[in-house]
C-alpha atoms as a PDB file:
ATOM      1  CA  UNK A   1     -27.199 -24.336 -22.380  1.00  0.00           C
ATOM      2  CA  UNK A   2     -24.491 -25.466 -19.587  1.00  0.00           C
ATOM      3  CA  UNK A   3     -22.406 -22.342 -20.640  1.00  0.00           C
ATOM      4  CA  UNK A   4     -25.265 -20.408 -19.867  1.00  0.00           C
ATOM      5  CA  UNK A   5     -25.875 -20.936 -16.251  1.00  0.00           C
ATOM      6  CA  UNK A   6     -21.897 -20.250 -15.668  1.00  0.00           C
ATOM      7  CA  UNK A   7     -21.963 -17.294 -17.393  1.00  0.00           C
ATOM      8  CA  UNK A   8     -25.350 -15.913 -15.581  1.00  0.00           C
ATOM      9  CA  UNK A   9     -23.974 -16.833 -12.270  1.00  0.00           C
ATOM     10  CA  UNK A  10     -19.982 -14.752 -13.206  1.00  0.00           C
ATOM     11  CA  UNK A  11     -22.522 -11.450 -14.279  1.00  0.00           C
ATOM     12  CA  UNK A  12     -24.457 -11.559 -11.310  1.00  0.00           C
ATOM     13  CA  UNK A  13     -21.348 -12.078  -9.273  1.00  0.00           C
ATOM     14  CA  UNK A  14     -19.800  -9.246 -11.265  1.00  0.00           C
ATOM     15  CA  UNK A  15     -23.086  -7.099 -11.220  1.00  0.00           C
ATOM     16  CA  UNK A  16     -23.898  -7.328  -7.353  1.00  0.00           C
ATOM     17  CA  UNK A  17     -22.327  -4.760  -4.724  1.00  0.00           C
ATOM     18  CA  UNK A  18     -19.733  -1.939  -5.999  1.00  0.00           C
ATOM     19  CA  UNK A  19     -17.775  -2.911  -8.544  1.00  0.00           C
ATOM     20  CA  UNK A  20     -14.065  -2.784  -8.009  1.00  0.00           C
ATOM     21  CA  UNK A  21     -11.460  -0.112  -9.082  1.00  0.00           C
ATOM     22  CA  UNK A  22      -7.669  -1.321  -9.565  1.00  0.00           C
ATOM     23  CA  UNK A  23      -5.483   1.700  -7.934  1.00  0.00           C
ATOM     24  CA  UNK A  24      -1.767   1.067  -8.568  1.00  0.00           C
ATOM     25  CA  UNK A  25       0.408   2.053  -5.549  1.00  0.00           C
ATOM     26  CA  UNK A  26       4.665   2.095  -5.352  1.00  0.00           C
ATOM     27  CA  UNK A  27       5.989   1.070  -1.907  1.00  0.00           C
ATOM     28  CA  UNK A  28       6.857   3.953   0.539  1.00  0.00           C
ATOM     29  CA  UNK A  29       4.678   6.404  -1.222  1.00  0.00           C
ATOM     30  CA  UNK A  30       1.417   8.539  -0.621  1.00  0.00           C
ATOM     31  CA  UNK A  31      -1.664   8.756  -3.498  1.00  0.00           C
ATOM     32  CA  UNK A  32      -4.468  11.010  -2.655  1.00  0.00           C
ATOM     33  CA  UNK A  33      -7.976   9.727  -4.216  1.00  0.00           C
ATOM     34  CA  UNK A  34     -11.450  10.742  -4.211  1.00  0.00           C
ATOM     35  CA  UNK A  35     -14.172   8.619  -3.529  1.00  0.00           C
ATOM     36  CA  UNK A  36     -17.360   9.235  -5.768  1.00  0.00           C
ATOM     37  CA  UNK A  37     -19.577   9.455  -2.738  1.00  0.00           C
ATOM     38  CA  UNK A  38     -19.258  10.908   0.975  1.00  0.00           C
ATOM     39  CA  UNK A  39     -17.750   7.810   3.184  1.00  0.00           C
ATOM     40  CA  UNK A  40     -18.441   6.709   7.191  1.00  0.00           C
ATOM     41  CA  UNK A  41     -16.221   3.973   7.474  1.00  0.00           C
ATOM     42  CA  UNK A  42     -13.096   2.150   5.591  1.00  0.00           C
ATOM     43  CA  UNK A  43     -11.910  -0.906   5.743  1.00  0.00           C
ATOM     44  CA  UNK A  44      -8.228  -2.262   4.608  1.00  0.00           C
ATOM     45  CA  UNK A  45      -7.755  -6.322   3.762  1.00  0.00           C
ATOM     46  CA  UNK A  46      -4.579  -6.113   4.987  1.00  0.00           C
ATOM     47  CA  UNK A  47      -2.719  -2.939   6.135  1.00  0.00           C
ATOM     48  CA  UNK A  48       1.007  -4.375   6.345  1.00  0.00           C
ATOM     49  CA  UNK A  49       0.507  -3.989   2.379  1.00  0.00           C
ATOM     50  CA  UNK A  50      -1.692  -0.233   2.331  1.00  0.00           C
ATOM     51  CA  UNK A  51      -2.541   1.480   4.420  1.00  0.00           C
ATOM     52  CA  UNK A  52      -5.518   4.645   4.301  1.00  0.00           C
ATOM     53  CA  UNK A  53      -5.362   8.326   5.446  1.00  0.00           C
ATOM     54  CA  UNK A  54      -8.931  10.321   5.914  1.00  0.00           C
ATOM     55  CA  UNK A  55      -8.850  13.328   4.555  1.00  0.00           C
ATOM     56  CA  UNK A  56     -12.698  14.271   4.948  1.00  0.00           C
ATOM     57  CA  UNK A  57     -15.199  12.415   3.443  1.00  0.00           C
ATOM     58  CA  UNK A  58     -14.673  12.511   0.437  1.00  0.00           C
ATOM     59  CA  UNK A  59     -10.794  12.753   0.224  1.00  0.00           C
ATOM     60  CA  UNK A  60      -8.401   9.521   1.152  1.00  0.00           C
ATOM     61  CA  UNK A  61      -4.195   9.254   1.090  1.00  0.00           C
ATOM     62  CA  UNK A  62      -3.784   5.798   0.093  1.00  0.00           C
ATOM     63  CA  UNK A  63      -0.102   4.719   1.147  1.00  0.00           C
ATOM     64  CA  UNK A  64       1.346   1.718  -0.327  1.00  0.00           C
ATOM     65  CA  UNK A  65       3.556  -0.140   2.518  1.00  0.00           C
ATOM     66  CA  UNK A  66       4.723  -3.799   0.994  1.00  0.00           C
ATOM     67  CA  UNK A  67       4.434  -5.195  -2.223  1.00  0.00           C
ATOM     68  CA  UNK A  68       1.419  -7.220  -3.028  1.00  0.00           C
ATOM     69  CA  UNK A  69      -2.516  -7.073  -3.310  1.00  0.00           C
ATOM     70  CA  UNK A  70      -4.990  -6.357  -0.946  1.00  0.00           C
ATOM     71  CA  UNK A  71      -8.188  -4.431  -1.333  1.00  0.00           C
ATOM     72  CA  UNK A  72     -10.063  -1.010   0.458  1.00  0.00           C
ATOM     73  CA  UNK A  73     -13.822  -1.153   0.925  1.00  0.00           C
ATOM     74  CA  UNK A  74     -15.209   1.936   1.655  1.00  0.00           C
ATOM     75  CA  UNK A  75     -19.297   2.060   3.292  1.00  0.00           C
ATOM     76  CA  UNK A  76     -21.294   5.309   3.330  1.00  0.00           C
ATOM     77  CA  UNK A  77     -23.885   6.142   5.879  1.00  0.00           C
ATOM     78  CA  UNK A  78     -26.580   3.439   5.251  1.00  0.00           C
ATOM     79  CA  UNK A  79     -24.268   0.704   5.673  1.00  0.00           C
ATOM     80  CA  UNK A  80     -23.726  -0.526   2.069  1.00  0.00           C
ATOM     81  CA  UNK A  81     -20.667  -0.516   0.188  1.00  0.00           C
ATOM     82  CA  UNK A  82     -19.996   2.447  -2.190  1.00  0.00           C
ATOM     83  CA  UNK A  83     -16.377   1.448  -3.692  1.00  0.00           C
ATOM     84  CA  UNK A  84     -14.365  -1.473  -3.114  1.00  0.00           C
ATOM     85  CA  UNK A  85     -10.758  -0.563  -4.453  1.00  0.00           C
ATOM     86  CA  UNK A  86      -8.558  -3.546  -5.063  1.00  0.00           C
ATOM     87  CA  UNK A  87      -5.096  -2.391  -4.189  1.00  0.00           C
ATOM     88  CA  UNK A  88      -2.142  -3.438  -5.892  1.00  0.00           C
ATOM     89  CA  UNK A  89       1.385  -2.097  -4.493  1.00  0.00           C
ATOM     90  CA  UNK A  90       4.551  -2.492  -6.279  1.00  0.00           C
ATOM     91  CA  UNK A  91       8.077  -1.716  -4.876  1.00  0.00           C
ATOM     92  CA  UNK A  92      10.692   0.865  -5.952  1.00  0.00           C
ATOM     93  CA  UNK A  93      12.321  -0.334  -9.342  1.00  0.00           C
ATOM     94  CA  UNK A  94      13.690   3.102 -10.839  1.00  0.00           C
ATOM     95  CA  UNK A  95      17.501   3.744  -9.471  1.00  0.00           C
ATOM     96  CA  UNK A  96      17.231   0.325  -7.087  1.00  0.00           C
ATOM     97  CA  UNK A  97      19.972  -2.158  -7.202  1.00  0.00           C
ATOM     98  CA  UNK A  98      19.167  -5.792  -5.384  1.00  0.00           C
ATOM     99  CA  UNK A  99      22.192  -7.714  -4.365  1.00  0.00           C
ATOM    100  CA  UNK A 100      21.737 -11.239  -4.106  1.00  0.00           C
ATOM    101  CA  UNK A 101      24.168 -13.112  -2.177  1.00  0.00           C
ATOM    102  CA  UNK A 102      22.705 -17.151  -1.943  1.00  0.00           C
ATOM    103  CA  UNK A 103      19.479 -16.717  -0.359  1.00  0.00           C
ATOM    104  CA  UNK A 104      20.117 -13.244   1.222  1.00  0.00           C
ATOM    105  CA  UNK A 105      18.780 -10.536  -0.722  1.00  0.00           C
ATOM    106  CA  UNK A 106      20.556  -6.747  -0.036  1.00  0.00           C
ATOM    107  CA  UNK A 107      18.425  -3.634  -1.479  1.00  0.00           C
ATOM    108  CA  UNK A 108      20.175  -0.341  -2.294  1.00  0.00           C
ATOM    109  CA  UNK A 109      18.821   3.053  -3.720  1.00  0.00           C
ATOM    110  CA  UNK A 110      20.992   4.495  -6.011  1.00  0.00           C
ATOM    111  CA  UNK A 111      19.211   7.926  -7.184  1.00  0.00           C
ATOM    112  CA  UNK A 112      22.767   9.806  -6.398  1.00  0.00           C
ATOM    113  CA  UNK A 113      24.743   7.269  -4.573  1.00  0.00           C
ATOM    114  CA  UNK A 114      23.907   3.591  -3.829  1.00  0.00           C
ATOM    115  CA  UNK A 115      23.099   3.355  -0.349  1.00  0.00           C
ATOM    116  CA  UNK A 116      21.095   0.834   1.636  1.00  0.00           C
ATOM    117  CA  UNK A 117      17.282   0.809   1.634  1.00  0.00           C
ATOM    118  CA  UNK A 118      15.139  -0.353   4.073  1.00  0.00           C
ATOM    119  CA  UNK A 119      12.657  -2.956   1.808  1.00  0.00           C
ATOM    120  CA  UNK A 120      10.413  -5.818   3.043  1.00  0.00           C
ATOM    121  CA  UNK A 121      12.360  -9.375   1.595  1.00  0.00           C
ATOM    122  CA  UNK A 122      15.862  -8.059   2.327  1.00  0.00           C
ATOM    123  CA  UNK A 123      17.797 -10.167   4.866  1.00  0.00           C
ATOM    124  CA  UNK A 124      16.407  -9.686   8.679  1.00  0.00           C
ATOM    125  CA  UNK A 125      20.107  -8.888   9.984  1.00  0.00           C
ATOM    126  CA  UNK A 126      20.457  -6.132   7.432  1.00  0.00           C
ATOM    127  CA  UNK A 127      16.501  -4.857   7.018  1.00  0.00           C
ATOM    128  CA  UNK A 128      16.804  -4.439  11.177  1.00  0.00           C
ATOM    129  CA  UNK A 129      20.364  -2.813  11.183  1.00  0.00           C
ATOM    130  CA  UNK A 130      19.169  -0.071   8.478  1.00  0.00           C
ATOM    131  CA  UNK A 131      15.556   0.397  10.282  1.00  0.00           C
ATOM    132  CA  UNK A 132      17.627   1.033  13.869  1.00  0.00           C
ATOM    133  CA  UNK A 133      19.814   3.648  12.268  1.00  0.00           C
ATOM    134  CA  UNK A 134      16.481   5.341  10.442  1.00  0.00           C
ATOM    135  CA  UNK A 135      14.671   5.202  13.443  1.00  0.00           C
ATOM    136  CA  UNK A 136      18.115   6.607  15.512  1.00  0.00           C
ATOM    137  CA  UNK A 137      18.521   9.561  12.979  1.00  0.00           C
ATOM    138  CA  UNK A 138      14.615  10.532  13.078  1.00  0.00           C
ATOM    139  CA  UNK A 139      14.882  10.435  17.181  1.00  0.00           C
ATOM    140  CA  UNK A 140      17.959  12.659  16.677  1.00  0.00           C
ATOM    141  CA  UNK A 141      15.864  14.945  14.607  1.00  0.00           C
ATOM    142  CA  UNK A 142      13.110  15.029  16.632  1.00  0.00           C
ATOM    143  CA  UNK A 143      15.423  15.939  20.041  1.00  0.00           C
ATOM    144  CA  UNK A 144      17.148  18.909  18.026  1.00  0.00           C
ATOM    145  CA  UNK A 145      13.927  19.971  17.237  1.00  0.00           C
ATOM    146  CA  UNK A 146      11.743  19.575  20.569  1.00  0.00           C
ATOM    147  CA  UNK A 147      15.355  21.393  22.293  1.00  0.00           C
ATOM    148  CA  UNK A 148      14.259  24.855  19.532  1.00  0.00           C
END
């Protein structure tokens, strides 16, 4: 009889609201997924880890930023929630190489040649030297093409 009550209790808890979907995610990269019913508004645990593009209603980008879990609930119309999407975001592993040196940690993506790679958990003196060159050569690509 005691198993009973916490089992009745985990089904309702189970049972109650949408039930969530797991939706896989690799760092740095776009997903596009349709929701089963027209949505009004989203809202992400915790966007440093995904993030969500609208589409229309019915058609999201989901964008995985950091490693780690968060989740998307998604409301339609009436309020009430129509999918609650537990996101789970997992960094680059295929042609990556992580250099530890001590506690400083070095990523580098080696698809043709290993070169650095800007990834959340690297060391904060070489993460914000590679973002300030990225962000240099995208405002240099931006000029030449604002100067066509």
């Amino acid at each position: 009889m005691r198993a009973f009550f916490p089992t009745l209790a985990m089904l309702f808890v189970l049972t109650s609201g949408a039930e969530a979907g797991q939706v896989w995610l690799t760092m740095d990269q776009v997903r596009p997924y349709k929701l089963e019913s027209p949505a009004l508004n989203i809202a992400v645990g915790n966007p440093a880890i995904a993030d969500v593009t609208v589409q229309d209603s019915q058609n999201i980008l989901l964008f995985g930023k950091s490693p780690g879990l968060t989740n998307i609930y998604v409301f339609d119309e009436a309020g009430e929630v129509v999918e609650n999407l537990v996101i789970r975001v997992r960094s680059q592993n295929s042609d990556m190489l992580t250099l530890h040196r001590g506690a400083s940690r070095i990523t580098y993506n080696c698809t043709s040649n290993c070169e650095p790679a800007i990834t959340v958990g690297d060391a904060p003196q070489v993460f914000d030297d590679i973002s300030a060159q990225a962000k240099k050569k995208a405002l240099q690509a931006k000029t030449a093409t604002d100067e066509n």
